[in-house]
Protein backbone atom coordinates (compact mmCIF):
# COMPACT_ATOMS: atom_id res chain seq x y z
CA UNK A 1 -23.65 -5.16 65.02
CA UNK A 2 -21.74 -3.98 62.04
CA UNK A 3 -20.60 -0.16 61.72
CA UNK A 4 -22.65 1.98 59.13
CA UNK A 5 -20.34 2.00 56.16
CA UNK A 6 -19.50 6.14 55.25
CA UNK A 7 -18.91 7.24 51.65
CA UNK A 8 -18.13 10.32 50.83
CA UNK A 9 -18.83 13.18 48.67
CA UNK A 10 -16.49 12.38 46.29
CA UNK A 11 -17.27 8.62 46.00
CA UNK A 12 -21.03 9.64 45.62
CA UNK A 13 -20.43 11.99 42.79
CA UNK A 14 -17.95 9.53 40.63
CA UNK A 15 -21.31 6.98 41.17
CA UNK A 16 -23.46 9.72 40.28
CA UNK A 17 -21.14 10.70 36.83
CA UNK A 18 -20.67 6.67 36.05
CA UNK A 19 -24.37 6.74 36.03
CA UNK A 20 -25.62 10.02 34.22
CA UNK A 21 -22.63 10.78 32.21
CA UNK A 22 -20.98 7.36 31.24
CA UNK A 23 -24.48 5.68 30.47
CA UNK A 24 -23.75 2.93 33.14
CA UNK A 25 -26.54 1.26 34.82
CA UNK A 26 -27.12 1.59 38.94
CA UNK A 27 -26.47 -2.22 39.33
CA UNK A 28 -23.06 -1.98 37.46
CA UNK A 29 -21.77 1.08 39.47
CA UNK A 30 -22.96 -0.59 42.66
CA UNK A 31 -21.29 -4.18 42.12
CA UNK A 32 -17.48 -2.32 40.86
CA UNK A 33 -17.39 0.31 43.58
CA UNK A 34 -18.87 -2.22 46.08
CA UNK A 35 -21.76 0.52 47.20
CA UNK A 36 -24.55 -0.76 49.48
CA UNK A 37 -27.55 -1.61 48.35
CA UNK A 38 -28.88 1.53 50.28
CA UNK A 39 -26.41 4.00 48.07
CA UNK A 40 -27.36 2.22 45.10
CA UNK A 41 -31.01 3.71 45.40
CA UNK A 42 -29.71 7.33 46.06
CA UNK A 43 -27.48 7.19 43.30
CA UNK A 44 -30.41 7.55 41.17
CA UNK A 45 -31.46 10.76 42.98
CA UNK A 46 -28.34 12.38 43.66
CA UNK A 47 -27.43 15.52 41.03
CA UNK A 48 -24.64 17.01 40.20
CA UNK A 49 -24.31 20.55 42.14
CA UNK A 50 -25.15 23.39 39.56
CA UNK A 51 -22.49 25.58 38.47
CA UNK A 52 -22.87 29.22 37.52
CA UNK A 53 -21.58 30.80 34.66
């Protein structure tokens, strides 16, 4: 049995900004940062944390 691959904050927040900001699709960010297919669904649902002004 394999080891559940980690990613962290950082990792899922460039996906994230690839996605919403860059107008990249899910499969694109996926395949180039080599994401699971797993993360590639919560990419979609992730947001960027809110900052106050």
């Amino acid at each position: 049995m394999t080891a559940k691959k980690q990613y962290t904050k950082e990792l899922k927040l460039d996906a994230v900004g690839l996605v919403l900001d860059q107008g990249h699709t899910t499969s694109e960010v996926s395949r180039s940062l080599e994401i699971s297919v797993n993360q590639h669904a919560k990419i979609t649902t992730y947001q960027h944390p809110k900052v106050s002004s």
